[in-house]
C-alpha atoms as a PDB file:
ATOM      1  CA  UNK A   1     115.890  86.519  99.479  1.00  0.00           C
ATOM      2  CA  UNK A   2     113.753  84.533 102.161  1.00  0.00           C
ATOM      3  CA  UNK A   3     112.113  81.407 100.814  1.00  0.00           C
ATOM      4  CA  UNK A   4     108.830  82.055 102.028  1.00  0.00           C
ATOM      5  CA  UNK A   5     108.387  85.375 100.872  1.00  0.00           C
ATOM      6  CA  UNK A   6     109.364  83.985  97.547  1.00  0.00           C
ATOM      7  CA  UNK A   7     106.557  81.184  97.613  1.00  0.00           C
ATOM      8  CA  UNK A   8     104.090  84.557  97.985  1.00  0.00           C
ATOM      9  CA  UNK A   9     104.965  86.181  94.797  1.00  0.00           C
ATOM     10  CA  UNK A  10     102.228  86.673  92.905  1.00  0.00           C
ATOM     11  CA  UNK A  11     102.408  84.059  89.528  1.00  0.00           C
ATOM     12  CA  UNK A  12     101.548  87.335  87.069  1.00  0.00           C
ATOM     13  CA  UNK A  13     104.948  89.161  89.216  1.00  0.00           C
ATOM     14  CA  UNK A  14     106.722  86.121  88.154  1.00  0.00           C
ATOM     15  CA  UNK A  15     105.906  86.623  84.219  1.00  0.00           C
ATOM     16  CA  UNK A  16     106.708  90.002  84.144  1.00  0.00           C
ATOM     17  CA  UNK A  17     110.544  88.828  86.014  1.00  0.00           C
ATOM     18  CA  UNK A  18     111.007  86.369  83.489  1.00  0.00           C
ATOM     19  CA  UNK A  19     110.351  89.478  80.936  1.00  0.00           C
ATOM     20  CA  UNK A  20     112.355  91.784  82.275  1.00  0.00           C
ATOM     21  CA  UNK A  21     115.117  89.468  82.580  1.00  0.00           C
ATOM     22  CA  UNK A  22     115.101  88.632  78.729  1.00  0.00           C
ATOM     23  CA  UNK A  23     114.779  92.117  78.139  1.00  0.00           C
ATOM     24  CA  UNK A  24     117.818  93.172  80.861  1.00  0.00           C
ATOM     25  CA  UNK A  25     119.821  90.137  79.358  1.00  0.00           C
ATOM     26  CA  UNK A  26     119.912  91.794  75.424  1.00  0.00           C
ATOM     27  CA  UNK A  27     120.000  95.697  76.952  1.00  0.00           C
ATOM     28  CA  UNK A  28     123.240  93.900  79.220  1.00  0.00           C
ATOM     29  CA  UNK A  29     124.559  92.613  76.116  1.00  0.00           C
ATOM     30  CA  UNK A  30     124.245  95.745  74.087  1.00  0.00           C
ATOM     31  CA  UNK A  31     127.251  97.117  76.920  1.00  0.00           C
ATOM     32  CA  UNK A  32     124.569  99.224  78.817  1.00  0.00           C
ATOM     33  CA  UNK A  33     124.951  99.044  82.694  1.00  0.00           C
ATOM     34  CA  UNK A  34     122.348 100.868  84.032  1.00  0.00           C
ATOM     35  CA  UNK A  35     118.170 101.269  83.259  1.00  0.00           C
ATOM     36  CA  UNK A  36     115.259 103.309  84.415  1.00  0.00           C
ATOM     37  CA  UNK A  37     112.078 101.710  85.612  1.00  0.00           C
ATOM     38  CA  UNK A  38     110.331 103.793  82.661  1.00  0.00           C
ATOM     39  CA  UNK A  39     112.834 102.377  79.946  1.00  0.00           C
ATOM     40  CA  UNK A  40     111.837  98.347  81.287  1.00  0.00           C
ATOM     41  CA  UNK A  41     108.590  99.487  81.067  1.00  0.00           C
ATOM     42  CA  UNK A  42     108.772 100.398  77.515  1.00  0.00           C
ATOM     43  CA  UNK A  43     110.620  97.525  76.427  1.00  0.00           C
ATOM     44  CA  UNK A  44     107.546  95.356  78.075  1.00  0.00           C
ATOM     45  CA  UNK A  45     104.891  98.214  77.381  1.00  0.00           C
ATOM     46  CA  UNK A  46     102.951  98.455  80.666  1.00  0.00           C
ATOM     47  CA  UNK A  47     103.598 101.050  82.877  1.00  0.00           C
ATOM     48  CA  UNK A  48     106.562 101.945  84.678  1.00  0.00           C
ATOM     49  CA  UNK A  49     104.662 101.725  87.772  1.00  0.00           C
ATOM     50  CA  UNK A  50     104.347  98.703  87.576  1.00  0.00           C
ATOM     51  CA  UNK A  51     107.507  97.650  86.886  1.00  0.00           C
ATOM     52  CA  UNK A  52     108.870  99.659  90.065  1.00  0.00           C
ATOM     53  CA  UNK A  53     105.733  97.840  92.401  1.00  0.00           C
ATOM     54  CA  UNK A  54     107.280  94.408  91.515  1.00  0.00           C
ATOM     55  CA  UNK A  55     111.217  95.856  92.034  1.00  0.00           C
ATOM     56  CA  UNK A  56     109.792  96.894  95.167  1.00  0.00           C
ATOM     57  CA  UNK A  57     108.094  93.705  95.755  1.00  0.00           C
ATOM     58  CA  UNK A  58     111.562  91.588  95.468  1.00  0.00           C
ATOM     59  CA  UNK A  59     113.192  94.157  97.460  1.00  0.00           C
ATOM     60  CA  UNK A  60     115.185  95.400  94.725  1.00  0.00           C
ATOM     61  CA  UNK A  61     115.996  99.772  94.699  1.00  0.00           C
ATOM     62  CA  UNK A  62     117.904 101.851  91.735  1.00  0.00           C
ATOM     63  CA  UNK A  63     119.448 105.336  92.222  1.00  0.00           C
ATOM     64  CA  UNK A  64     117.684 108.003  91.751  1.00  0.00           C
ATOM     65  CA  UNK A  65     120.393 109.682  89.170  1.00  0.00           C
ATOM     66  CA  UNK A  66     120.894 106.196  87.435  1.00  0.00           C
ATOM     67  CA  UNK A  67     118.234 103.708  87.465  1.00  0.00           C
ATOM     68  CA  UNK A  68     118.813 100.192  88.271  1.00  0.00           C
ATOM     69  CA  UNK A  69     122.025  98.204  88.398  1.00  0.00           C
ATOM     70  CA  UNK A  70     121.060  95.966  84.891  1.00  0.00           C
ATOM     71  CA  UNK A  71     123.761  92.981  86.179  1.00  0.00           C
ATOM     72  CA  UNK A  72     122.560  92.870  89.663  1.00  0.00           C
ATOM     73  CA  UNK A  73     119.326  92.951  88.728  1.00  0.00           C
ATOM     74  CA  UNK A  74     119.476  89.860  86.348  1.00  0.00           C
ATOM     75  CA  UNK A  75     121.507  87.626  89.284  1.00  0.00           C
ATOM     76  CA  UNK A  76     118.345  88.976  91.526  1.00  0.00           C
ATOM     77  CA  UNK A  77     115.756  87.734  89.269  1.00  0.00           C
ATOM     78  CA  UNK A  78     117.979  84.424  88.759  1.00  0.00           C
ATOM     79  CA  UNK A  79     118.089  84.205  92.231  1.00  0.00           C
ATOM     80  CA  UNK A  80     114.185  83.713  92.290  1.00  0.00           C
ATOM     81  CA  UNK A  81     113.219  82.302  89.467  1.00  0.00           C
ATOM     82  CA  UNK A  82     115.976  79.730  89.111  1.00  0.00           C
ATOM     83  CA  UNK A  83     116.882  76.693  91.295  1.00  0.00           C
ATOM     84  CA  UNK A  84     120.080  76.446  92.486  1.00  0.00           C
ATOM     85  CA  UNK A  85     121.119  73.427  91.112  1.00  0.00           C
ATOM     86  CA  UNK A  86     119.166  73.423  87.743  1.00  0.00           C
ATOM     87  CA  UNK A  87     116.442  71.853  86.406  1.00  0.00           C
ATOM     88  CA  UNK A  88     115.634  69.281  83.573  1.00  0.00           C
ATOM     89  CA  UNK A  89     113.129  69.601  81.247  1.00  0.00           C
ATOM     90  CA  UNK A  90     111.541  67.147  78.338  1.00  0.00           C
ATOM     91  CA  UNK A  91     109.632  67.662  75.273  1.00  0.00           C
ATOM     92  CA  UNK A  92     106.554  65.405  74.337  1.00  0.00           C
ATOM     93  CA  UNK A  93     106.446  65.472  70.952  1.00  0.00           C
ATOM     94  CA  UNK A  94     109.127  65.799  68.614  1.00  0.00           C
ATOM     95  CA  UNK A  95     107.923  66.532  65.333  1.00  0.00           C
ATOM     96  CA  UNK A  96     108.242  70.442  63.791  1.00  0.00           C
ATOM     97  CA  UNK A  97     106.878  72.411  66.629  1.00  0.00           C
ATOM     98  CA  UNK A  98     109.118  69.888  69.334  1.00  0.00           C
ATOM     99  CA  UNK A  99     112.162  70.583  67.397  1.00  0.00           C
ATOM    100  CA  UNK A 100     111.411  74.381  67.038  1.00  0.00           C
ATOM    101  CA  UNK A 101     111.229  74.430  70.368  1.00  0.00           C
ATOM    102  CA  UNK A 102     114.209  72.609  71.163  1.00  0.00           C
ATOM    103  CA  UNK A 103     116.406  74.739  68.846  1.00  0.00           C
ATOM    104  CA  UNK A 104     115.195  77.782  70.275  1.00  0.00           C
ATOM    105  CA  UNK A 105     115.983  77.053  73.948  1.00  0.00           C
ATOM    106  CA  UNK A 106     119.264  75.610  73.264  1.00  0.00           C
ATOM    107  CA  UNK A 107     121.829  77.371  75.571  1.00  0.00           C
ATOM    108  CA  UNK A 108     119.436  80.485  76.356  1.00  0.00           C
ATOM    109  CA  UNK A 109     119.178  79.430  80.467  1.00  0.00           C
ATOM    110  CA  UNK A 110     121.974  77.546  82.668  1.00  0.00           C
ATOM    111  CA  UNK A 111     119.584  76.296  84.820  1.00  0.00           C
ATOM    112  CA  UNK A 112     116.853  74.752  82.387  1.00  0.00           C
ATOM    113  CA  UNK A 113     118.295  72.112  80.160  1.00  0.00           C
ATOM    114  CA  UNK A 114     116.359  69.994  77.901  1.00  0.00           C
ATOM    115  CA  UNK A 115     117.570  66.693  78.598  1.00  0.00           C
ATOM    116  CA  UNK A 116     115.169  64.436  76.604  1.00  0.00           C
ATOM    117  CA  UNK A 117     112.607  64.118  74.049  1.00  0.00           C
ATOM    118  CA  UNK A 118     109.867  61.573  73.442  1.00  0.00           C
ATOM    119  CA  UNK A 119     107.886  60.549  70.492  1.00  0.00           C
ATOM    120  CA  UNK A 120     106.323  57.076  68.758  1.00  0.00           C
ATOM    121  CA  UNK A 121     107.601  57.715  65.216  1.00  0.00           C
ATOM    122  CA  UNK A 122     109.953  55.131  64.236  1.00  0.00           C
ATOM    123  CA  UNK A 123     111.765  58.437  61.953  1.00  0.00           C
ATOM    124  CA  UNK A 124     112.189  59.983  65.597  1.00  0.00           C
ATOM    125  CA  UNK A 125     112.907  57.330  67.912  1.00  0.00           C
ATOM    126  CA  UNK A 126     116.343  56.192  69.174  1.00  0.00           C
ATOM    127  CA  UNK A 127     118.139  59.707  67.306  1.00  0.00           C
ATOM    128  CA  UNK A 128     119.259  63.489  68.268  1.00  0.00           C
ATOM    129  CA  UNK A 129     116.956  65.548  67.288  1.00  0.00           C
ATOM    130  CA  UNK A 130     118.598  68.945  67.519  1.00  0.00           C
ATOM    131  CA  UNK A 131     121.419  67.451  70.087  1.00  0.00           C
ATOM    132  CA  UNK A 132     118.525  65.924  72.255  1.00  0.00           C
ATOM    133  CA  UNK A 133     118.212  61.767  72.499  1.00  0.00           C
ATOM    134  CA  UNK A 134     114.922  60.871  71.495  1.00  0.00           C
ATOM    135  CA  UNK A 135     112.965  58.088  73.500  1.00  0.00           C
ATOM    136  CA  UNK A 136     109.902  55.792  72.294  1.00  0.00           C
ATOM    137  CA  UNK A 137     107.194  57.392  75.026  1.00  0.00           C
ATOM    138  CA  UNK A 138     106.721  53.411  76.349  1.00  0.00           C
ATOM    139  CA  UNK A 139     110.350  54.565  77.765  1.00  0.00           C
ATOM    140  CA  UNK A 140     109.031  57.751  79.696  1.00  0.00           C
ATOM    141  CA  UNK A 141     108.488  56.427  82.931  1.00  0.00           C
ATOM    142  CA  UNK A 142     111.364  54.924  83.156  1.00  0.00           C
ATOM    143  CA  UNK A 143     114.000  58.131  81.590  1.00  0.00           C
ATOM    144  CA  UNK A 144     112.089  60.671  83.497  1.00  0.00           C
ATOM    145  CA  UNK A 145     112.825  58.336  86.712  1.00  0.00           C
ATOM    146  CA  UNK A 146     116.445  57.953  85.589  1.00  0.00           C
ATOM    147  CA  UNK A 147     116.892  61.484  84.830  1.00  0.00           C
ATOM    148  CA  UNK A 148     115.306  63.005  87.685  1.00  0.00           C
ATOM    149  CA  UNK A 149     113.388  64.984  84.927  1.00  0.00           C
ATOM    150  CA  UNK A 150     110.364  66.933  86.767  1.00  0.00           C
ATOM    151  CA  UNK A 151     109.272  69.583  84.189  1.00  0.00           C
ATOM    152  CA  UNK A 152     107.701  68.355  80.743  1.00  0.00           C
ATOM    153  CA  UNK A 153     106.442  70.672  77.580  1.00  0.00           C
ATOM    154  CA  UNK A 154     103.569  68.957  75.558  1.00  0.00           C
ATOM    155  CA  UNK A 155     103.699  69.322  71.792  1.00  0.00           C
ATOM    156  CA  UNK A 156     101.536  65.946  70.684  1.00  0.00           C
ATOM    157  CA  UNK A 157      98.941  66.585  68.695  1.00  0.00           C
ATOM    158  CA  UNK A 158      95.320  67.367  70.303  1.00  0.00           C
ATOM    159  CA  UNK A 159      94.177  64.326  70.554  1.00  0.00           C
ATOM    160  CA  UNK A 160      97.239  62.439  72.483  1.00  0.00           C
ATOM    161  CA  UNK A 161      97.495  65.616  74.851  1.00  0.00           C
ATOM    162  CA  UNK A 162      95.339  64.189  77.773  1.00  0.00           C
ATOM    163  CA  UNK A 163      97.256  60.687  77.807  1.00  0.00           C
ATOM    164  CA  UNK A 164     100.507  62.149  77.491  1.00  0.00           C
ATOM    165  CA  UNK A 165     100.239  64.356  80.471  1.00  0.00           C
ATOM    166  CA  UNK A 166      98.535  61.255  82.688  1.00  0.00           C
ATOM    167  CA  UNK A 167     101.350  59.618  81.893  1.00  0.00           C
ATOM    168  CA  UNK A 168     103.826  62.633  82.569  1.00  0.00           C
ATOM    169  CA  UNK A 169     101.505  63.193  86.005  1.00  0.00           C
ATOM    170  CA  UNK A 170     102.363  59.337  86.805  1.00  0.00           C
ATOM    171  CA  UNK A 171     106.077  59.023  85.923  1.00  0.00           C
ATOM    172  CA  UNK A 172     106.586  62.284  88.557  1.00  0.00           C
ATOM    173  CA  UNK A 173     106.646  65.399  87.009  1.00  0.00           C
ATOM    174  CA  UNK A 174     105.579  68.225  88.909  1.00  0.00           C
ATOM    175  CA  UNK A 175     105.193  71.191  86.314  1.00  0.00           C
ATOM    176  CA  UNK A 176     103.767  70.733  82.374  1.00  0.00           C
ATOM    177  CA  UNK A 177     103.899  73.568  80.181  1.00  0.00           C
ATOM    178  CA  UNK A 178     101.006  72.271  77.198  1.00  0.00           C
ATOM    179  CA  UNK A 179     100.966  73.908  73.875  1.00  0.00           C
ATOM    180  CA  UNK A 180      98.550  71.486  72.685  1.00  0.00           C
ATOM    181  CA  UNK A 181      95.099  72.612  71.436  1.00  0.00           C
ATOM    182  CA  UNK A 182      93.261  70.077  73.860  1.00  0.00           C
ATOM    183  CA  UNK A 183      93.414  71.439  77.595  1.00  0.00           C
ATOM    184  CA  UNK A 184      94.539  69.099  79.940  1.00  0.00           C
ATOM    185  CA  UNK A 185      93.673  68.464  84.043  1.00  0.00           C
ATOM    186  CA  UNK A 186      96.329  67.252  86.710  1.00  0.00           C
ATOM    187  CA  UNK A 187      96.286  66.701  90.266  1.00  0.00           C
ATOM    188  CA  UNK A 188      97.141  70.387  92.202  1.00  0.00           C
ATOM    189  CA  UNK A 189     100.186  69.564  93.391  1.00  0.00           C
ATOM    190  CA  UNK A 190     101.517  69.866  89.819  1.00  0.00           C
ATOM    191  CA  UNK A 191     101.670  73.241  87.903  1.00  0.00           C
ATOM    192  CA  UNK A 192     100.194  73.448  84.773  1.00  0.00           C
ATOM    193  CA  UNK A 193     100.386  76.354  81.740  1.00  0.00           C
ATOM    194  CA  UNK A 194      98.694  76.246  78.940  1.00  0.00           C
ATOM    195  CA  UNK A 195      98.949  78.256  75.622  1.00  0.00           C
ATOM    196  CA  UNK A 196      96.529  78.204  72.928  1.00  0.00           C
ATOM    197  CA  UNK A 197      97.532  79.894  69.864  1.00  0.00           C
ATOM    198  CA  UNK A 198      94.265  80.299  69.029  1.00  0.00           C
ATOM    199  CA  UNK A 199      93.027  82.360  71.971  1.00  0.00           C
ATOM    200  CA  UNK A 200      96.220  84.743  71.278  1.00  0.00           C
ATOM    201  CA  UNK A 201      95.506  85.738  67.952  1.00  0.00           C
ATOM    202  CA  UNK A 202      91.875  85.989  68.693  1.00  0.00           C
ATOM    203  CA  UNK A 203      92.920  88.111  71.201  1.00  0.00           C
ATOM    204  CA  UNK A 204      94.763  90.068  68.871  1.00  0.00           C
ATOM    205  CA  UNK A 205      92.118  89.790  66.421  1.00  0.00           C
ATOM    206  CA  UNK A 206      89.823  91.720  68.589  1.00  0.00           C
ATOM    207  CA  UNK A 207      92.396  94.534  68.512  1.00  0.00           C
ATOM    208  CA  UNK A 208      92.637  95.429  65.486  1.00  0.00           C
ATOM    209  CA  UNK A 209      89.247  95.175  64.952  1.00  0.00           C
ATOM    210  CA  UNK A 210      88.463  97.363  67.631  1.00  0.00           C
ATOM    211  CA  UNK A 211      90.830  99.913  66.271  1.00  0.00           C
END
């Protein structure tokens, strides 16, 4: 698929792939080969009109009698989401929620390896935590650097967030995913997500008070 149109895929179209693909991978795993539009859309519950604009969107078609090819689809969505050669990620902050974190991911993408963790505890520093070397943060700079590490996922506590991603901002990286409670700022060439718990299960909250 052509780079540019790529770079104009909307960042909400690039959720949902990342959904589907989870989704596709277990259905894929299950031995099923083929899926309709409406049976992603269930899986995900929005609408399978939506899920057929962005199959459209990536250029992507199923048969009519069939649905969509669940294998090719997965290598398409890899195709966009992934870079070809893999990327490296590190974890700032290795206590419970780091490790969690760590364990979960382990082996669930090719191209997305965690690579290194960092933390100030002396309990932490200079062991494998869940297979991963941990690093005093003082050594950041220079293992992000050495490791040509250029996504980072924040786990410090509140109150360390907005130095540690400064510091992640000045040792390179060019995404942050921040599960911290404090939000954080960083210049705009680097991409920044944020996820408050809090706001989700407020959201929820609403809900179910609602109904």
């Amino acid at each position: 698929m052509d780079q540019d149109l790529i770079k104009k895929i909307p960042h909400k179209t690039i959720q949902r792939l990342s959904q589907y693909r989870r989704a596709l991978l277990l259905c894929f795993e299950q031995g099923k080969t083929h899926i309709f539009s409406h049976e992603i859309a269930n899986l995900q519950h929005i609408t399978a009109v939506q899920v057929r604009r962005d199959l459209m969107l990536i250029g992507y078609s199923g048969n009519l009698r069939k649905g969509y090819n669940i294998k090719d689809l997965i290598e398409l969505i890899g195709k966009i989401i992934d870079s070809p050669n893999g990327q490296k990620v590190a974890i700032f902050g290795m206590g419970n929620f780091g490790r969690a974190i760590s364990k979960y991911f382990s082996g669930r993408r090719s191209k997305l390896t965690i690579v290194a963790g960092f933390d100030v505890s002396p309990d932490k520093v200079g062991k494998e935590i869940v297979g991963i070397p941990c690093y005093h943060m003082d050594k950041a700079r220079e293992i992000i650097l050495q490791e040509g590490i250029k996504i980072g996922i924040i786990t410090v506590p509140g109150d360390q967030a907005v130095e540690t991603a400064k510091a992640m901002v000045e040792a390179g990286m060019k995404g942050i995913l921040n599960y911290s409670p404090t939000p954080v700022e960083v210049p705009e060439n680097v991409f920044l997500e944020e996820y408050d718990m809090v706001t989700s299960l407020e959201k929820v909250a609403f809900y179910v008070k609602e109904h």
